[in-house]
C-alpha atoms as a PDB file:
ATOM      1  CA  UNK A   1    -172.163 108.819-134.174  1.00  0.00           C
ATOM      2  CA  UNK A   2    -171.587 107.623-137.639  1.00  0.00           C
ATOM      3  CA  UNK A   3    -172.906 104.517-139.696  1.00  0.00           C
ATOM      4  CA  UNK A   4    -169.131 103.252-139.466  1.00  0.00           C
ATOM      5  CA  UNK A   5    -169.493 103.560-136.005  1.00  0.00           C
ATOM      6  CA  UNK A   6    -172.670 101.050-135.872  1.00  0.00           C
ATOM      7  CA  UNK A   7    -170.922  98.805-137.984  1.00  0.00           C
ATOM      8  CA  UNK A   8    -168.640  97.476-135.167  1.00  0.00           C
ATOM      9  CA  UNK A   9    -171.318  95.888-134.656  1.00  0.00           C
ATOM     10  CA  UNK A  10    -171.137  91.948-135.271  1.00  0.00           C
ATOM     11  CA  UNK A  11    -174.727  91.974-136.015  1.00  0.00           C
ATOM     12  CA  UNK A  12    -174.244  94.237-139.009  1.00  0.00           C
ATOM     13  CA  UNK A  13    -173.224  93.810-142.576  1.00  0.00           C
ATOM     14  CA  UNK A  14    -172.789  96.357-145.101  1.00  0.00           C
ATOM     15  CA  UNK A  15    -174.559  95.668-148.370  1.00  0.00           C
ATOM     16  CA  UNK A  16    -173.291  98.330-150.470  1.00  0.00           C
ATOM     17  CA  UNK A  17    -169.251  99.586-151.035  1.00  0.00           C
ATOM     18  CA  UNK A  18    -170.616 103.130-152.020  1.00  0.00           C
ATOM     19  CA  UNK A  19    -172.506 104.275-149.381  1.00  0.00           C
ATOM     20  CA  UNK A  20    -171.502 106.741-147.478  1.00  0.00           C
ATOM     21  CA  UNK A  21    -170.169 105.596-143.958  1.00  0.00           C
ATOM     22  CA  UNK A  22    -169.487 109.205-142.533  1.00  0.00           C
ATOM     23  CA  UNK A  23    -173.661 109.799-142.824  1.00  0.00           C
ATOM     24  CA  UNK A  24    -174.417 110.499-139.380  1.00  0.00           C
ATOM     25  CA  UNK A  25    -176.773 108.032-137.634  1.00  0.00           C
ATOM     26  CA  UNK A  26    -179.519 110.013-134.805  1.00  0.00           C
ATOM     27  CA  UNK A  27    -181.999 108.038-133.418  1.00  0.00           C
ATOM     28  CA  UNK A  28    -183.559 104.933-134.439  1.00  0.00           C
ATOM     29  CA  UNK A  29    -187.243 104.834-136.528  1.00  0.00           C
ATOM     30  CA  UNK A  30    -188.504 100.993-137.226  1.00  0.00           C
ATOM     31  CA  UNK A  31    -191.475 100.608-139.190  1.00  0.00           C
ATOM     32  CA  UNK A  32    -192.451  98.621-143.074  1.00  0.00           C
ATOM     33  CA  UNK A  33    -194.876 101.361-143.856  1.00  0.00           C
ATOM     34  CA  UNK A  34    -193.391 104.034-146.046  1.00  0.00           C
ATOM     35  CA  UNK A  35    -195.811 106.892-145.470  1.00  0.00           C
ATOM     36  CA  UNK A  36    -195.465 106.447-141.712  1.00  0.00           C
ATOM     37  CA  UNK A  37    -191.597 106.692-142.451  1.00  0.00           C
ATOM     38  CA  UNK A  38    -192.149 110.074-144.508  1.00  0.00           C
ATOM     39  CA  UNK A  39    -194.579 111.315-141.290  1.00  0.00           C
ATOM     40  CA  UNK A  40    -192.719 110.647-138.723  1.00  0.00           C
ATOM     41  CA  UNK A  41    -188.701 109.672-139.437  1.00  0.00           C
ATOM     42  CA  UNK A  42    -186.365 112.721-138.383  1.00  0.00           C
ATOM     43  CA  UNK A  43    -182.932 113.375-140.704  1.00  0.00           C
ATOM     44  CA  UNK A  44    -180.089 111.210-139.411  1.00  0.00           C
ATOM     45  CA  UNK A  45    -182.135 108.754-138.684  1.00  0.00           C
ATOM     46  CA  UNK A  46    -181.691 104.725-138.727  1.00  0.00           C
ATOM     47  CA  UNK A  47    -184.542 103.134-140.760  1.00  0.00           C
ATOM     48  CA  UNK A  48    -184.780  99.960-139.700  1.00  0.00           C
ATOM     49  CA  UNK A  49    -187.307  97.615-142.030  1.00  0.00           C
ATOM     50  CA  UNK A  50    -188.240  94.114-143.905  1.00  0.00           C
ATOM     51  CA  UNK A  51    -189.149  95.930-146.861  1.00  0.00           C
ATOM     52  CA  UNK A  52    -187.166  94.829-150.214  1.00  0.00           C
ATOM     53  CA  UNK A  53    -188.440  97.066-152.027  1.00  0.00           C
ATOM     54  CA  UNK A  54    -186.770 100.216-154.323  1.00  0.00           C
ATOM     55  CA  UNK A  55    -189.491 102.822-152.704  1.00  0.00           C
ATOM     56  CA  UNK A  56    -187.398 102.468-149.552  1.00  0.00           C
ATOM     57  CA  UNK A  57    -184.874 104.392-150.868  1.00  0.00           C
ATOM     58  CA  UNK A  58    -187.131 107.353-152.346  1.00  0.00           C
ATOM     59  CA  UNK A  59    -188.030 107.910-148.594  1.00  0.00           C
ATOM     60  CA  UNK A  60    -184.526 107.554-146.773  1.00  0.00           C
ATOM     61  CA  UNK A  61    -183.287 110.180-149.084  1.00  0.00           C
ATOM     62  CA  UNK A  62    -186.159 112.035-149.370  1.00  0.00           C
ATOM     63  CA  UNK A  63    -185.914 112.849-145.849  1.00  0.00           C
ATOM     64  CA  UNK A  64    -181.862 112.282-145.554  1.00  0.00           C
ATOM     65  CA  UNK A  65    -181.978 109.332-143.437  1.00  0.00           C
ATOM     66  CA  UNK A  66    -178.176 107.962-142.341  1.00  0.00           C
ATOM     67  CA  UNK A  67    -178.689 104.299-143.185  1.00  0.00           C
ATOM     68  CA  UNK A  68    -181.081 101.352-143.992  1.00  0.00           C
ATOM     69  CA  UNK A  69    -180.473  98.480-141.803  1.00  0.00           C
ATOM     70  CA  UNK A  70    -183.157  95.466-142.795  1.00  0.00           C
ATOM     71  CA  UNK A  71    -183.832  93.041-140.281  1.00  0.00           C
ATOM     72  CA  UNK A  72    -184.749  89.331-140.355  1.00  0.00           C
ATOM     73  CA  UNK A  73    -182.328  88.634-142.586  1.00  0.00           C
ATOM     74  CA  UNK A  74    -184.213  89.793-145.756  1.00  0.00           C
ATOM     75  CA  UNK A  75    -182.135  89.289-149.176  1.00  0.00           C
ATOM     76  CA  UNK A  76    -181.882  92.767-150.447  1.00  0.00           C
ATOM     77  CA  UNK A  77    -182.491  92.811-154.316  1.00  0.00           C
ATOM     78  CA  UNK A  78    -179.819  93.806-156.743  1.00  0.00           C
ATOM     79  CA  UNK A  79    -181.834  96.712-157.759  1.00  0.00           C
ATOM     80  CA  UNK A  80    -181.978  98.185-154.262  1.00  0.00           C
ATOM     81  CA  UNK A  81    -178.290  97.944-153.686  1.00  0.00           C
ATOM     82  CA  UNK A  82    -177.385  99.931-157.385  1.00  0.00           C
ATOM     83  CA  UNK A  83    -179.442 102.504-156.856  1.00  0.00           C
ATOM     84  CA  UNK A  84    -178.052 103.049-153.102  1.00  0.00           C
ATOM     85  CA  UNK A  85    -174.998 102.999-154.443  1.00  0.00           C
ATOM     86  CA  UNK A  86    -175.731 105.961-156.716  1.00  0.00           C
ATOM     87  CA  UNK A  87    -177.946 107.839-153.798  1.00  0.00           C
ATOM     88  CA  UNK A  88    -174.482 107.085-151.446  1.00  0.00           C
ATOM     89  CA  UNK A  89    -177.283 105.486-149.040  1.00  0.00           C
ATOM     90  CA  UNK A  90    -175.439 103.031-146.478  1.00  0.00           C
ATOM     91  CA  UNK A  91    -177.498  99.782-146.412  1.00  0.00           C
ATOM     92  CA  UNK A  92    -176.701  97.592-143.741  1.00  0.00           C
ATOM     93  CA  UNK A  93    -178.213  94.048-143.353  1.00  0.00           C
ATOM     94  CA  UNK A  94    -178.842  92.089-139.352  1.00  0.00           C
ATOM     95  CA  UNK A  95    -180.109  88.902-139.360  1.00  0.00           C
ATOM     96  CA  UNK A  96    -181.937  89.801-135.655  1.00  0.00           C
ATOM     97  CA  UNK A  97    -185.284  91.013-135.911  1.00  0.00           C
ATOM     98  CA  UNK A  98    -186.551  94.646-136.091  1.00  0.00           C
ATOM     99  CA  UNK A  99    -186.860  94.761-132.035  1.00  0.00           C
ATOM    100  CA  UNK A 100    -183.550  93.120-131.297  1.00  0.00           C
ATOM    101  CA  UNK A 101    -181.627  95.120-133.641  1.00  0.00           C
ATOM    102  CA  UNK A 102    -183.164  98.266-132.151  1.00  0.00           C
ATOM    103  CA  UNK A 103    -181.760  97.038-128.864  1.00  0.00           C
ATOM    104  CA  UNK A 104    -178.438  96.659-129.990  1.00  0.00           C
ATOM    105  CA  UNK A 105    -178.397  99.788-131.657  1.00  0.00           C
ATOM    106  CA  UNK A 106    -179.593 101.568-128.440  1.00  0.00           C
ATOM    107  CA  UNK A 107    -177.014  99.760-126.402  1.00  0.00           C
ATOM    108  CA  UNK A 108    -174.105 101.205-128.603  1.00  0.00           C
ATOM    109  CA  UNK A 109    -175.593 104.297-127.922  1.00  0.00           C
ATOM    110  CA  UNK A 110    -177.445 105.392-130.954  1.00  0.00           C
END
């Protein structure tokens, strides 16, 4: 499956035009602390988190994540979406929680 793929999805919204949408998406991993992220997120992954903050982005390419969905509706900072832009990191926005959105995801088949 690709990130394109989950964004048929009418609980999804892409934030950023340069991401790329052919990433493939493996498995879900839903947490808001980072080094957990870095110990325990596989590549291909779905990162699914409330945290607005740029260091989400040093981890979902460290380890070559597929996306960044944030939940709860968080308002993603301009600085977040320009530097995805330049890391072609897909960031998606839901405004269902972490546990619903994981549900959904699962149900499509991720």
């Amino acid at each position: 499956m690709q990130v394109k793929d989950i964004l048929q999805s009418k609980h999804l919204t892409l934030l950023n035009q340069q991401g790329n949408l052919n990433n493939t998406v493996k498995g879900i991993f839903a947490c808001d602390l980072l080094s957990h992220v870095m110990g325990f997120a596989y590549e291909d992954n779905i990162f699914i988190t409330v945290l607005n903050n740029i260091n989400v982005l040093g981890v979902a390419s460290l380890i070559d994540l597929g996306c960044v969905v944030f939940s709860h509706n968080i308002e993603v900072n301009k600085e977040i979406i320009t530097k995805a832009n330049e890391l072609k990191m897909p960031l998606l926005s839901t405004k269902l929680t972490t546990a619903e959105i994981t549900i959904e995801l699962s149900k499509m088949g991720v």
